[in-house]
C-alpha atoms as a PDB file:
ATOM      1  CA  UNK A   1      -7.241  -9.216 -13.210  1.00  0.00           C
ATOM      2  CA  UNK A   2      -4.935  -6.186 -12.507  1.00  0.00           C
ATOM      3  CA  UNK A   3      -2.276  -7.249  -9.610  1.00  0.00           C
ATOM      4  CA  UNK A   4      -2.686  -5.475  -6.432  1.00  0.00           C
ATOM      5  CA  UNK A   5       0.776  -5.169  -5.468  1.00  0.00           C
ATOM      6  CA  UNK A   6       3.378  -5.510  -8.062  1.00  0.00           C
ATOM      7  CA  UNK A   7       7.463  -5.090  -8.316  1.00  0.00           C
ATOM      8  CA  UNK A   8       8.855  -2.510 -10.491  1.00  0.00           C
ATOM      9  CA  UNK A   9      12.596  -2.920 -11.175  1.00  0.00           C
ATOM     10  CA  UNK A  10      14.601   0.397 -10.646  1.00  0.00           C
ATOM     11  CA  UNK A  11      18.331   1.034  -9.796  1.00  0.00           C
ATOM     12  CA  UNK A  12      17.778   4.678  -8.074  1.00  0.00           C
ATOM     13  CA  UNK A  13      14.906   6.963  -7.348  1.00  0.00           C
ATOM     14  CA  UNK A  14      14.815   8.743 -10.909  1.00  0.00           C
ATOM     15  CA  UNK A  15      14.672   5.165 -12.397  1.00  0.00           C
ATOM     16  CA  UNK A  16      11.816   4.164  -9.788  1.00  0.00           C
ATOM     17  CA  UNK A  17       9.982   7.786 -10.959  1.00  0.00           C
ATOM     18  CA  UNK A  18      10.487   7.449 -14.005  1.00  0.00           C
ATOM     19  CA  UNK A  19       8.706   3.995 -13.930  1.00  0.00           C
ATOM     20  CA  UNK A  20       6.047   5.441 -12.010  1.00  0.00           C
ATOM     21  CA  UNK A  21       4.937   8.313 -14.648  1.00  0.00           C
ATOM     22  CA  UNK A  22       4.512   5.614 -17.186  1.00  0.00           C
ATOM     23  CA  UNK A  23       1.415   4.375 -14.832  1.00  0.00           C
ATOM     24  CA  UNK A  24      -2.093   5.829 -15.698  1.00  0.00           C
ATOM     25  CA  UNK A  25      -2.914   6.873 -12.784  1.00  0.00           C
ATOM     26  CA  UNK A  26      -6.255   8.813 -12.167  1.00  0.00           C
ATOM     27  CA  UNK A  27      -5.782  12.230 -10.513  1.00  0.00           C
ATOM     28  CA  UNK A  28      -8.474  11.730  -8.018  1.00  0.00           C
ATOM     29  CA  UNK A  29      -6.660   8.997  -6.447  1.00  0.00           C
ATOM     30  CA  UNK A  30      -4.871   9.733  -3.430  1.00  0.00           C
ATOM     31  CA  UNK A  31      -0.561   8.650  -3.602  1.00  0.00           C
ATOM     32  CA  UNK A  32       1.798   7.584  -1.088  1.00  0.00           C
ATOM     33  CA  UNK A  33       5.387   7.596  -1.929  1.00  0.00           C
ATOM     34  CA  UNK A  34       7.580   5.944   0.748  1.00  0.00           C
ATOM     35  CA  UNK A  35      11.383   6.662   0.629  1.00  0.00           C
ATOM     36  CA  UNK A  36      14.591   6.908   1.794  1.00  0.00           C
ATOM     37  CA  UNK A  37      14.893  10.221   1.347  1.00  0.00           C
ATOM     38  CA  UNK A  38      12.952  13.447   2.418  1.00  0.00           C
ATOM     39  CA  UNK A  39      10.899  14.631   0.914  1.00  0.00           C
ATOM     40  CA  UNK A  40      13.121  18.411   0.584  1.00  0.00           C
ATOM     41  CA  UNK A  41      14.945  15.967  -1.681  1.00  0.00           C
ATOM     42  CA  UNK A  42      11.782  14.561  -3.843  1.00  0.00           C
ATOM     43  CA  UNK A  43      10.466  17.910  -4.817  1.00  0.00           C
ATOM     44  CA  UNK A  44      12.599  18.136  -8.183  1.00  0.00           C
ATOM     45  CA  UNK A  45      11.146  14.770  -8.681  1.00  0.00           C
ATOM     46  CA  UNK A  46       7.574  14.327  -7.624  1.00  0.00           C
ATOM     47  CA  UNK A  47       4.573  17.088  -7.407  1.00  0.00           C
ATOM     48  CA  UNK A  48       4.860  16.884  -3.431  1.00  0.00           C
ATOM     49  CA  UNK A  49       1.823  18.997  -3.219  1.00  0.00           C
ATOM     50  CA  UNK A  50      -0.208  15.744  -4.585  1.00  0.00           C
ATOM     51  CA  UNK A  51       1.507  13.243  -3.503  1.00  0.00           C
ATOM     52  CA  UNK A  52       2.101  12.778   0.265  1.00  0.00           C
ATOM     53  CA  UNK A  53       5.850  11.474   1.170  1.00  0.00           C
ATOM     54  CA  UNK A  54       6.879   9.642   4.045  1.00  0.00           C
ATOM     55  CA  UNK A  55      10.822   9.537   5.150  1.00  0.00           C
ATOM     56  CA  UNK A  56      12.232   6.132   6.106  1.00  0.00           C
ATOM     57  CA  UNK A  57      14.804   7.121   9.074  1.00  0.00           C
ATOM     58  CA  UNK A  58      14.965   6.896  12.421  1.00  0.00           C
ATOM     59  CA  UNK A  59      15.073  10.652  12.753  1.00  0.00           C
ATOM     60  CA  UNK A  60      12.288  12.455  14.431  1.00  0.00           C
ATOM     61  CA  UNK A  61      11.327  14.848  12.310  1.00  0.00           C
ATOM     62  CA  UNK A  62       7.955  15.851  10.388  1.00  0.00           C
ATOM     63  CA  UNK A  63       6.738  13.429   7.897  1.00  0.00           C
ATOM     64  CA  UNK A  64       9.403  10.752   8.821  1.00  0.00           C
ATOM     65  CA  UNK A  65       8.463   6.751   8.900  1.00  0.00           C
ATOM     66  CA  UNK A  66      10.668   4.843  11.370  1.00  0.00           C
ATOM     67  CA  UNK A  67      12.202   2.079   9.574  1.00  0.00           C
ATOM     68  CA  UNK A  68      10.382  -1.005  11.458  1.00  0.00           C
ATOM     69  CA  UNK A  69       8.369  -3.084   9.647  1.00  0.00           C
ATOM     70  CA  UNK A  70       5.398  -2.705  12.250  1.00  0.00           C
ATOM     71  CA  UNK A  71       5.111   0.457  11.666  1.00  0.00           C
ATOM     72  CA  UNK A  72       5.609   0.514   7.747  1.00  0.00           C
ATOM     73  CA  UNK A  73       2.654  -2.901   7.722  1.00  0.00           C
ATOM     74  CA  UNK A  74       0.440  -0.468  10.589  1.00  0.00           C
ATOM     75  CA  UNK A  75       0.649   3.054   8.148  1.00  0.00           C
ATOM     76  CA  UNK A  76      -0.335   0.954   4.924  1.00  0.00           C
ATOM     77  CA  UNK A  77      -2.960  -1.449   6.792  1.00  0.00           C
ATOM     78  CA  UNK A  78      -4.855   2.009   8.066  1.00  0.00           C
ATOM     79  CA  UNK A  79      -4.174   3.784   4.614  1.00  0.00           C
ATOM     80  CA  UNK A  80      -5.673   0.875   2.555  1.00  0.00           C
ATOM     81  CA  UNK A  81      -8.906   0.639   4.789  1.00  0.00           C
ATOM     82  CA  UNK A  82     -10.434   3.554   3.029  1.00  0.00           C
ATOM     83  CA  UNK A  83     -10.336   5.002  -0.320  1.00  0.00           C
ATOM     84  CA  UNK A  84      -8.232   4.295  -3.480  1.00  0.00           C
ATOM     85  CA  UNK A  85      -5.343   5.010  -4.423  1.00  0.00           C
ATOM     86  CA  UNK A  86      -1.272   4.155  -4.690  1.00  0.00           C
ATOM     87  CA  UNK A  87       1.490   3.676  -2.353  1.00  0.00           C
ATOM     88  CA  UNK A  88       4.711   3.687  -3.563  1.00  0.00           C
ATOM     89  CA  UNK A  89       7.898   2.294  -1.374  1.00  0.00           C
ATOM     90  CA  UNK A  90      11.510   2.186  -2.247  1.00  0.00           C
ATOM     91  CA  UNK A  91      13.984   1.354   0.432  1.00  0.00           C
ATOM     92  CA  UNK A  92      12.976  -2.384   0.403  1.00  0.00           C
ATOM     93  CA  UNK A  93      16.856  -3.535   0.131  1.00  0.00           C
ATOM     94  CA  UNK A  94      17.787  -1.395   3.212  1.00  0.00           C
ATOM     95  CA  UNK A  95      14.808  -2.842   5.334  1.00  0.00           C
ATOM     96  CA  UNK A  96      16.223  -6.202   4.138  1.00  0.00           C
ATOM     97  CA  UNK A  97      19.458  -4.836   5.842  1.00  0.00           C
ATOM     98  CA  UNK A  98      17.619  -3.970   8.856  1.00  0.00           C
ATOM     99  CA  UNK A  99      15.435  -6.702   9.524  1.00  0.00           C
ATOM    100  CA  UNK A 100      16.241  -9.751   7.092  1.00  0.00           C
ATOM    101  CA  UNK A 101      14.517 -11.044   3.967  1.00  0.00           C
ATOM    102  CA  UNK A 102      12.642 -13.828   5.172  1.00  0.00           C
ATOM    103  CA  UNK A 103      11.109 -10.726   7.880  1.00  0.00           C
ATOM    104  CA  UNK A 104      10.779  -8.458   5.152  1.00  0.00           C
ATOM    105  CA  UNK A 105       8.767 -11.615   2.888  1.00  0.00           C
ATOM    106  CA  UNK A 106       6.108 -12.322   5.251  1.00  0.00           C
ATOM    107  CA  UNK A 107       5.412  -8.467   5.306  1.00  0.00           C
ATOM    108  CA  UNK A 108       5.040  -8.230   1.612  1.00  0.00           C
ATOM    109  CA  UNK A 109       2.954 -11.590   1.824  1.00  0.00           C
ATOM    110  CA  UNK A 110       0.933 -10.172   4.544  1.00  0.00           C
ATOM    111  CA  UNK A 111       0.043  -6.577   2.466  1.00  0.00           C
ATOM    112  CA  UNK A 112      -0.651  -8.148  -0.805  1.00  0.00           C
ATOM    113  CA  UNK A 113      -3.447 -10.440   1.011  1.00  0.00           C
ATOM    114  CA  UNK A 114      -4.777  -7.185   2.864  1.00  0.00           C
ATOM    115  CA  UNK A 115      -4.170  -4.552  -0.259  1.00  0.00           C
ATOM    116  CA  UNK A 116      -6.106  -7.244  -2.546  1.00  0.00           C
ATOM    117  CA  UNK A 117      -9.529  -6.796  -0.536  1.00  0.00           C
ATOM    118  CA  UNK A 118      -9.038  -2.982  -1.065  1.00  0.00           C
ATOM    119  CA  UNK A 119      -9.120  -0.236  -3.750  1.00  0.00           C
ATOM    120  CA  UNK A 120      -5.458   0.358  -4.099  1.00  0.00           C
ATOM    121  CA  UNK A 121      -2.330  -0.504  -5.159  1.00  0.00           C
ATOM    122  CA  UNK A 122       0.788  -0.587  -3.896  1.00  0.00           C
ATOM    123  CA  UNK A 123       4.387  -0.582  -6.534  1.00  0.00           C
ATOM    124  CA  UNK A 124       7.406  -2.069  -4.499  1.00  0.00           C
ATOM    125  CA  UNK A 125      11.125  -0.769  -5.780  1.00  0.00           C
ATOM    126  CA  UNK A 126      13.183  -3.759  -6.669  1.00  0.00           C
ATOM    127  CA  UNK A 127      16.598  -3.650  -7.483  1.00  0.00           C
ATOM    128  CA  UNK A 128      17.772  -6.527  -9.513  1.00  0.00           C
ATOM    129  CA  UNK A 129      21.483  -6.633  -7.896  1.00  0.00           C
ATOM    130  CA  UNK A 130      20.116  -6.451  -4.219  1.00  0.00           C
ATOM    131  CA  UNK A 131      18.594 -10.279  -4.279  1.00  0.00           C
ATOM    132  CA  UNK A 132      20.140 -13.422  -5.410  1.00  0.00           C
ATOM    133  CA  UNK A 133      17.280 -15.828  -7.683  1.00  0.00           C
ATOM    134  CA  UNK A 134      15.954 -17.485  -5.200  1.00  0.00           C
ATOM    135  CA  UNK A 135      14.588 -14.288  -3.033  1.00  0.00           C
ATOM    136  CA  UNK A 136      13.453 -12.602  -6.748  1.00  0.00           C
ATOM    137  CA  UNK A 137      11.478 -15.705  -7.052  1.00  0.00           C
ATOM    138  CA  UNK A 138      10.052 -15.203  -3.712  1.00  0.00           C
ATOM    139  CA  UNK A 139       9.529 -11.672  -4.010  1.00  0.00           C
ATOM    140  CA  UNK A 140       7.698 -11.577  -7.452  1.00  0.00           C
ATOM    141  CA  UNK A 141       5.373 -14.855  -6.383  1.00  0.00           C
ATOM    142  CA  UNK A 142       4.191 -12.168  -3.525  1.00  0.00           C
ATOM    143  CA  UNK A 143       4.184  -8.929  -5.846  1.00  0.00           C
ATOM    144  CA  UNK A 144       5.044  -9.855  -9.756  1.00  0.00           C
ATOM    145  CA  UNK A 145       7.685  -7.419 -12.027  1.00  0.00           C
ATOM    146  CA  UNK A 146       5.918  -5.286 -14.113  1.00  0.00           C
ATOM    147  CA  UNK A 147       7.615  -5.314 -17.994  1.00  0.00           C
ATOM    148  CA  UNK A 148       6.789  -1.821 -19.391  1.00  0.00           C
ATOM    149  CA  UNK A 149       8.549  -2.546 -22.452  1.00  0.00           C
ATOM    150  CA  UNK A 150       6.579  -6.107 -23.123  1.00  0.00           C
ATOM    151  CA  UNK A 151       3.363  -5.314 -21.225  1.00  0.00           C
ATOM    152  CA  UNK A 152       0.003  -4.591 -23.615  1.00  0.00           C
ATOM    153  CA  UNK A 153      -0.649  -0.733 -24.408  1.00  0.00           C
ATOM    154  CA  UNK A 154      -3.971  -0.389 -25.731  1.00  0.00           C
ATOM    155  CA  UNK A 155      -3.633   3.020 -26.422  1.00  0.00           C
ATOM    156  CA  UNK A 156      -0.780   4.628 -29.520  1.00  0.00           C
ATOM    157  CA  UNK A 157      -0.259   7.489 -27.133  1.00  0.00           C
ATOM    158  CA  UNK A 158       0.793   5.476 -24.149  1.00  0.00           C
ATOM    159  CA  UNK A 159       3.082   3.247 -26.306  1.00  0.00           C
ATOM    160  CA  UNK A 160       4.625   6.295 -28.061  1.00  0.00           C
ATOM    161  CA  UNK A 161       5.095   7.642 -24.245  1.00  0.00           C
ATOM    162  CA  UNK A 162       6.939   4.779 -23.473  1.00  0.00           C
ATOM    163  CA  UNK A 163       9.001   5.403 -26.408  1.00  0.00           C
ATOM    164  CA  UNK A 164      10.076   8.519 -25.516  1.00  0.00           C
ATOM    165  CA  UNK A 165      14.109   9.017 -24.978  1.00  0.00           C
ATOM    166  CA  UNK A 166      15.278  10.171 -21.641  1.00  0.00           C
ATOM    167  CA  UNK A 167      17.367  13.022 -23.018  1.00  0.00           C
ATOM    168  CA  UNK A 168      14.093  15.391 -23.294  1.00  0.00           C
ATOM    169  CA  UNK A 169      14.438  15.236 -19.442  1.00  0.00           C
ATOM    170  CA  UNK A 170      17.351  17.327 -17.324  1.00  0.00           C
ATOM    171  CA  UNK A 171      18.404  14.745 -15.012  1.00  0.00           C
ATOM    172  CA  UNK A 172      17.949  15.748 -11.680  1.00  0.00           C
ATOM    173  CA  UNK A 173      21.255  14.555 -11.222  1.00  0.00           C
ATOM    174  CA  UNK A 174      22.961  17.610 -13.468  1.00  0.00           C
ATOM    175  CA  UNK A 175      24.639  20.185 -11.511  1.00  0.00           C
ATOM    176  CA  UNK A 176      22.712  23.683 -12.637  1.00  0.00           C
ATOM    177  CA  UNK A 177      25.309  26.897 -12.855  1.00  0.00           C
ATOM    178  CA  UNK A 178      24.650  29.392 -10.411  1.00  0.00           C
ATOM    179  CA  UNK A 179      24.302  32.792 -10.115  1.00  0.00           C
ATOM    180  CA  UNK A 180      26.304  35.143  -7.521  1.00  0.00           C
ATOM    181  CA  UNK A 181      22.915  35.341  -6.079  1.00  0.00           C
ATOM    182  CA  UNK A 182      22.902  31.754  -5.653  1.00  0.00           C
ATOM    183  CA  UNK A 183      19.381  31.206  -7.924  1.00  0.00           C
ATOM    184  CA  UNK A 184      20.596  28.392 -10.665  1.00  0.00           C
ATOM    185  CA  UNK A 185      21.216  29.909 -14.182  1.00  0.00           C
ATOM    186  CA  UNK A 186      18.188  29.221 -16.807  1.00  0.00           C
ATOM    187  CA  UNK A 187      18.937  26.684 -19.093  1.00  0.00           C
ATOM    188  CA  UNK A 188      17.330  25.639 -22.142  1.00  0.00           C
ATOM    189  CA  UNK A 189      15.965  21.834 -22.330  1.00  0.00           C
ATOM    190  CA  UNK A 190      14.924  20.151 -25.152  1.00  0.00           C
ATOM    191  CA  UNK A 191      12.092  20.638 -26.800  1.00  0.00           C
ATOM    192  CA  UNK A 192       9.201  18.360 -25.667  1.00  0.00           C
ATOM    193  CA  UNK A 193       7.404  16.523 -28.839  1.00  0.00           C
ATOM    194  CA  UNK A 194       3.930  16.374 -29.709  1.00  0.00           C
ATOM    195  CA  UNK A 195       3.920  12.698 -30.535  1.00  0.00           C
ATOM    196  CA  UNK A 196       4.475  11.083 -27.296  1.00  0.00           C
ATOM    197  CA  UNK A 197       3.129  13.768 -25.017  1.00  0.00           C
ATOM    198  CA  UNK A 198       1.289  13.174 -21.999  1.00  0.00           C
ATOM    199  CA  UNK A 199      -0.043  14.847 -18.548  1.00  0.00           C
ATOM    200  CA  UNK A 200       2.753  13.072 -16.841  1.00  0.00           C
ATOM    201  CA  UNK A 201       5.559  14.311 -19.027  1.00  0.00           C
ATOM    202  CA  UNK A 202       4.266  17.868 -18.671  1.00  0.00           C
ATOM    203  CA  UNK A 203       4.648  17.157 -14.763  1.00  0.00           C
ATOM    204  CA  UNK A 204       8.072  16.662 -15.126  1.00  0.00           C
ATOM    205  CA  UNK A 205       8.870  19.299 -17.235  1.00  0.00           C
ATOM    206  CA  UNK A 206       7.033  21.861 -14.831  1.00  0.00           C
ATOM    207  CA  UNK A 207       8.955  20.455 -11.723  1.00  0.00           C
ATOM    208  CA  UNK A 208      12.108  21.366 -14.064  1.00  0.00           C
ATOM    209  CA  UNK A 209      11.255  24.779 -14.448  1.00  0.00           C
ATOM    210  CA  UNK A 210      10.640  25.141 -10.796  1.00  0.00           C
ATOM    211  CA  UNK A 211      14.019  23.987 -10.031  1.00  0.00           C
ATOM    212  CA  UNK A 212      15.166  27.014 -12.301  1.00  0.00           C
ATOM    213  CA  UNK A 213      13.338  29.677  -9.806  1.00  0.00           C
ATOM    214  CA  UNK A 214      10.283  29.898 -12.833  1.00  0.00           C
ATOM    215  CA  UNK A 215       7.246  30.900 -11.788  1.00  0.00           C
ATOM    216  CA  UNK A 216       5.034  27.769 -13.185  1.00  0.00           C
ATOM    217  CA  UNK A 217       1.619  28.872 -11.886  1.00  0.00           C
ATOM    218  CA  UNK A 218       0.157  30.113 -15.410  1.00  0.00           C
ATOM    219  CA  UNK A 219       0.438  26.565 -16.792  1.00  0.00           C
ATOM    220  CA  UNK A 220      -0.075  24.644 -13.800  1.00  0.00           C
ATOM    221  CA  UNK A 221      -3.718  24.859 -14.838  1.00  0.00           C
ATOM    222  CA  UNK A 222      -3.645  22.854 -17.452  1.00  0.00           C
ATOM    223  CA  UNK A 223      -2.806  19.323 -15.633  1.00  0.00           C
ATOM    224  CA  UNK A 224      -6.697  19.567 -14.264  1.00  0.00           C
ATOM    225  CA  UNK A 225      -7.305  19.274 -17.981  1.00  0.00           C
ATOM    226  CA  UNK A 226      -7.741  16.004 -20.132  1.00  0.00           C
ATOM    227  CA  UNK A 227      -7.132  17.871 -23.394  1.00  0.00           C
ATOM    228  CA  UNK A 228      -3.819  16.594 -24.110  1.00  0.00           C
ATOM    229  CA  UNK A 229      -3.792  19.517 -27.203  1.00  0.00           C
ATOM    230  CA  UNK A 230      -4.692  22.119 -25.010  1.00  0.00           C
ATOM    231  CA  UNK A 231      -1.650  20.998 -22.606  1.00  0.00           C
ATOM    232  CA  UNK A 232       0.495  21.396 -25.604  1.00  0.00           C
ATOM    233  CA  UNK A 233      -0.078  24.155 -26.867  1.00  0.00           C
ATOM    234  CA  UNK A 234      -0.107  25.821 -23.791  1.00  0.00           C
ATOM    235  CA  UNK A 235       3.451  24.277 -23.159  1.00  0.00           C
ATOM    236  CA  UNK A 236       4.299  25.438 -26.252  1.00  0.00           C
ATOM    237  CA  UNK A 237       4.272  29.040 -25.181  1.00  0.00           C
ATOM    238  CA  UNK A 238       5.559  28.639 -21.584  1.00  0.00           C
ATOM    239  CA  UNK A 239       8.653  27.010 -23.198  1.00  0.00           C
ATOM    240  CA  UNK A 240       8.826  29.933 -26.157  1.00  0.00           C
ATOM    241  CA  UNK A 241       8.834  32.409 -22.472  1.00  0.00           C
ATOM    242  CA  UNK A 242      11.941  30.328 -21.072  1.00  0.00           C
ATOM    243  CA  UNK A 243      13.494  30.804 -24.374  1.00  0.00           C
ATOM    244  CA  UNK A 244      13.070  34.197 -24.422  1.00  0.00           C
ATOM    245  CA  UNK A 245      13.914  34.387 -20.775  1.00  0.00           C
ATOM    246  CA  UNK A 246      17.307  32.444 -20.881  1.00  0.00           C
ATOM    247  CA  UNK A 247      18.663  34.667 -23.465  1.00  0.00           C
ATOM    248  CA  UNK A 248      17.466  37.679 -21.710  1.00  0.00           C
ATOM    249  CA  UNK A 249      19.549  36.266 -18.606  1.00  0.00           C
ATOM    250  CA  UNK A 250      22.315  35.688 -20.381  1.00  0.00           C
ATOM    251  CA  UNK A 251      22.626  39.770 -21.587  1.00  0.00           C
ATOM    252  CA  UNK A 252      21.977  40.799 -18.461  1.00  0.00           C
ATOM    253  CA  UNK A 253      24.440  38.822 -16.296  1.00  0.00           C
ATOM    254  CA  UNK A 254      26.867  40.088 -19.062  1.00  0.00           C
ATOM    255  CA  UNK A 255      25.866  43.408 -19.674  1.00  0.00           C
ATOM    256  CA  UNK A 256      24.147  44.773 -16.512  1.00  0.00           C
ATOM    257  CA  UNK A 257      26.395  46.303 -14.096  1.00  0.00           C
ATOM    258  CA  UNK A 258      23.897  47.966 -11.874  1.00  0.00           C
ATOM    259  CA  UNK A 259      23.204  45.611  -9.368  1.00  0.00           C
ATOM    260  CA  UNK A 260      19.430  46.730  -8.521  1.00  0.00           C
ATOM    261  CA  UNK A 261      18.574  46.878 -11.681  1.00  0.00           C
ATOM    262  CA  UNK A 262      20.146  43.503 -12.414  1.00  0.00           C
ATOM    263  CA  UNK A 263      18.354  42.141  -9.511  1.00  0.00           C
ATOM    264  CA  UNK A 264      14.952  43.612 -10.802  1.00  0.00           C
ATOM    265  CA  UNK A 265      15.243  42.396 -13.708  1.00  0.00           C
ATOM    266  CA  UNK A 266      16.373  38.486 -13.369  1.00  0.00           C
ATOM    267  CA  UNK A 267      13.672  38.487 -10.485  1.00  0.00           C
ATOM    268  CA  UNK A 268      10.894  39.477 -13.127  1.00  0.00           C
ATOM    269  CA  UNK A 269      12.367  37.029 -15.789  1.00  0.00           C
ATOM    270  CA  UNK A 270      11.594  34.325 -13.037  1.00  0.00           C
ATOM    271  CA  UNK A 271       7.889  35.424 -13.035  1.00  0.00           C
ATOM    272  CA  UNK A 272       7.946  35.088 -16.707  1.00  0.00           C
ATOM    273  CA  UNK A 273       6.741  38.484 -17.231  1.00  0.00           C
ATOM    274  CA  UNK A 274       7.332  41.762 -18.865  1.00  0.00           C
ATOM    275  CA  UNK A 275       9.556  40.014 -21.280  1.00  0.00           C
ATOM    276  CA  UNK A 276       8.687  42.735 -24.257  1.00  0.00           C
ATOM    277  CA  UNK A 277       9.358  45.382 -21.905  1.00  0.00           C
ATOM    278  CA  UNK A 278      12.863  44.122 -21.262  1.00  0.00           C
ATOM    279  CA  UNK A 279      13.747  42.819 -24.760  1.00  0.00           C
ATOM    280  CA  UNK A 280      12.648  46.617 -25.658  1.00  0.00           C
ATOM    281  CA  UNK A 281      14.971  47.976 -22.953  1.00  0.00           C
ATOM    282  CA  UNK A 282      17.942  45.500 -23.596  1.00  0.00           C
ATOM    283  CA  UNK A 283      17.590  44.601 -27.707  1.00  0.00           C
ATOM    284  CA  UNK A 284      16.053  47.914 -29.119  1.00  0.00           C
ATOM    285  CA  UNK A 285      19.491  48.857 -30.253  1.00  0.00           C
END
């Protein structure tokens, strides 16, 4: 039987994502993800318009989570009550911190026993220098480490997914160049693979054009979709646009002195349109 709660280990958010797209997760389930940060800092990471964020700080602002541990036990207790779904939480060394382990134990001990009666799941953020053996032990007798490298794949896709080598993702870590404008220079990313391909995958590519200023709305579609060729292909010519759209960019920030027409014209590159209108205008001679 599939555990309820389980312990993924993860250094930083992009590890703990990264971890997370390799779950098959259905789309009509609803997901929690419970951080440290806000979620203004998530959105080059997650799809914030389907997954609901919660802030750990003692802040008062919109969508933050103060840091107690009633109040973290009392928002998953009510969530859990109805529906299915996920809840993911990172921030588990710094409410150690806060409120000590043994504290932060018997909370873990008392959602698994509430979480198993229910239709969700909940993925705790572990990081493996933050505990000494002992409290691992503890932890993963409560909420055991998933191995995504060892655990059974029944399907070739998934393991081939697994497979897959960072570098076809831009780290949201990587400083972008920026325009005078201030809108981040287009860059071309690697070329996403057939083999290997998935829904998630496409996510993340999508939330890295975003973070370029591209308008992402013509292949947004697709992620409603289970046809995993149909994604592709239509990714295919989305990511044949950006070409064509970062080496437009780069003539005109060169070339273009006129700054209306400059402005025009990187603002339309962003909507991905028009491009054979201005590869006429700027490569016809």
């Amino acid at each position: 039987m599939e555990q309820s709660i389980q312990s993924i280990q993860a250094t930083n958010t992009d590890t703990f994502i990264e971890r997370i797209d390799l779950l098959s997760i259905p789309d009509s389930h609803q997901q929690i993800f419970i951080s440290r940060y806000p979620a203004t800092r998530l959105v080059d990471r997650l799809d914030i318009s389907k997954i609901r964020c919660f802030w750990l700080t003692l802040s008062q602002e919109t969508g933050s989570l103060e840091p107690s541990l009633e109040k973290l036990n009392h928002l998953i207790e009510s969530t859990i009550s109805d529906g299915e779904g996920s809840i993911f939480i990172e921030g588990i060394e710094w409410l150690t911190s806060l409120h000590g382990f043994d504290a932060v134990h018997s909370m873990i001990r008392t959602v698994a026993e509430k979480v198993s009666m229910s239709k969700w799941s909940i993925y705790l953020s572990i990081s493996k220098e933050s505990f000494d053996q002992r409290e691992h032990s503890r932890l993963y007798r409560e909420a055991p480490l998933m191995e995504f490298q060892e655990r059974s794949i029944d399907s070739n896709e998934e393991q081939l997914a697994v497979k897959i080598p960072d570098t076809t993702l831009l780290s949201s870590n990587i400083e972008m160049d920026l325009n005078d404008d201030g809108t981040p220079k287009l860059v071309l990313l690697t070329r996403l693979p057939r083999t290997g391909f998935t829904k998630q995958i496409l996510q993340r590519r999508i939330l890295q054009w975003r973070r370029m200023g591209l308008d992402t709305s013509d292949i947004e579609s697709t992620l409603y979709s289970e046809n995993i060729d149909l994604m592709y292909e239509k990714y295919v010519s989305v990511e044949e646009s950006v070409r064509r759209a970062t080496e437009l960019e780069r003539f005109i920030l060169e070339n273009v002195q006129n700054t209306q027409e400059k402005t025009i014209a990187l603002f339309r590159l962003r909507q991905l349109t028009g491009l054979s209108e201005l590869e006429r205008t700027y490569f016809s001679n």
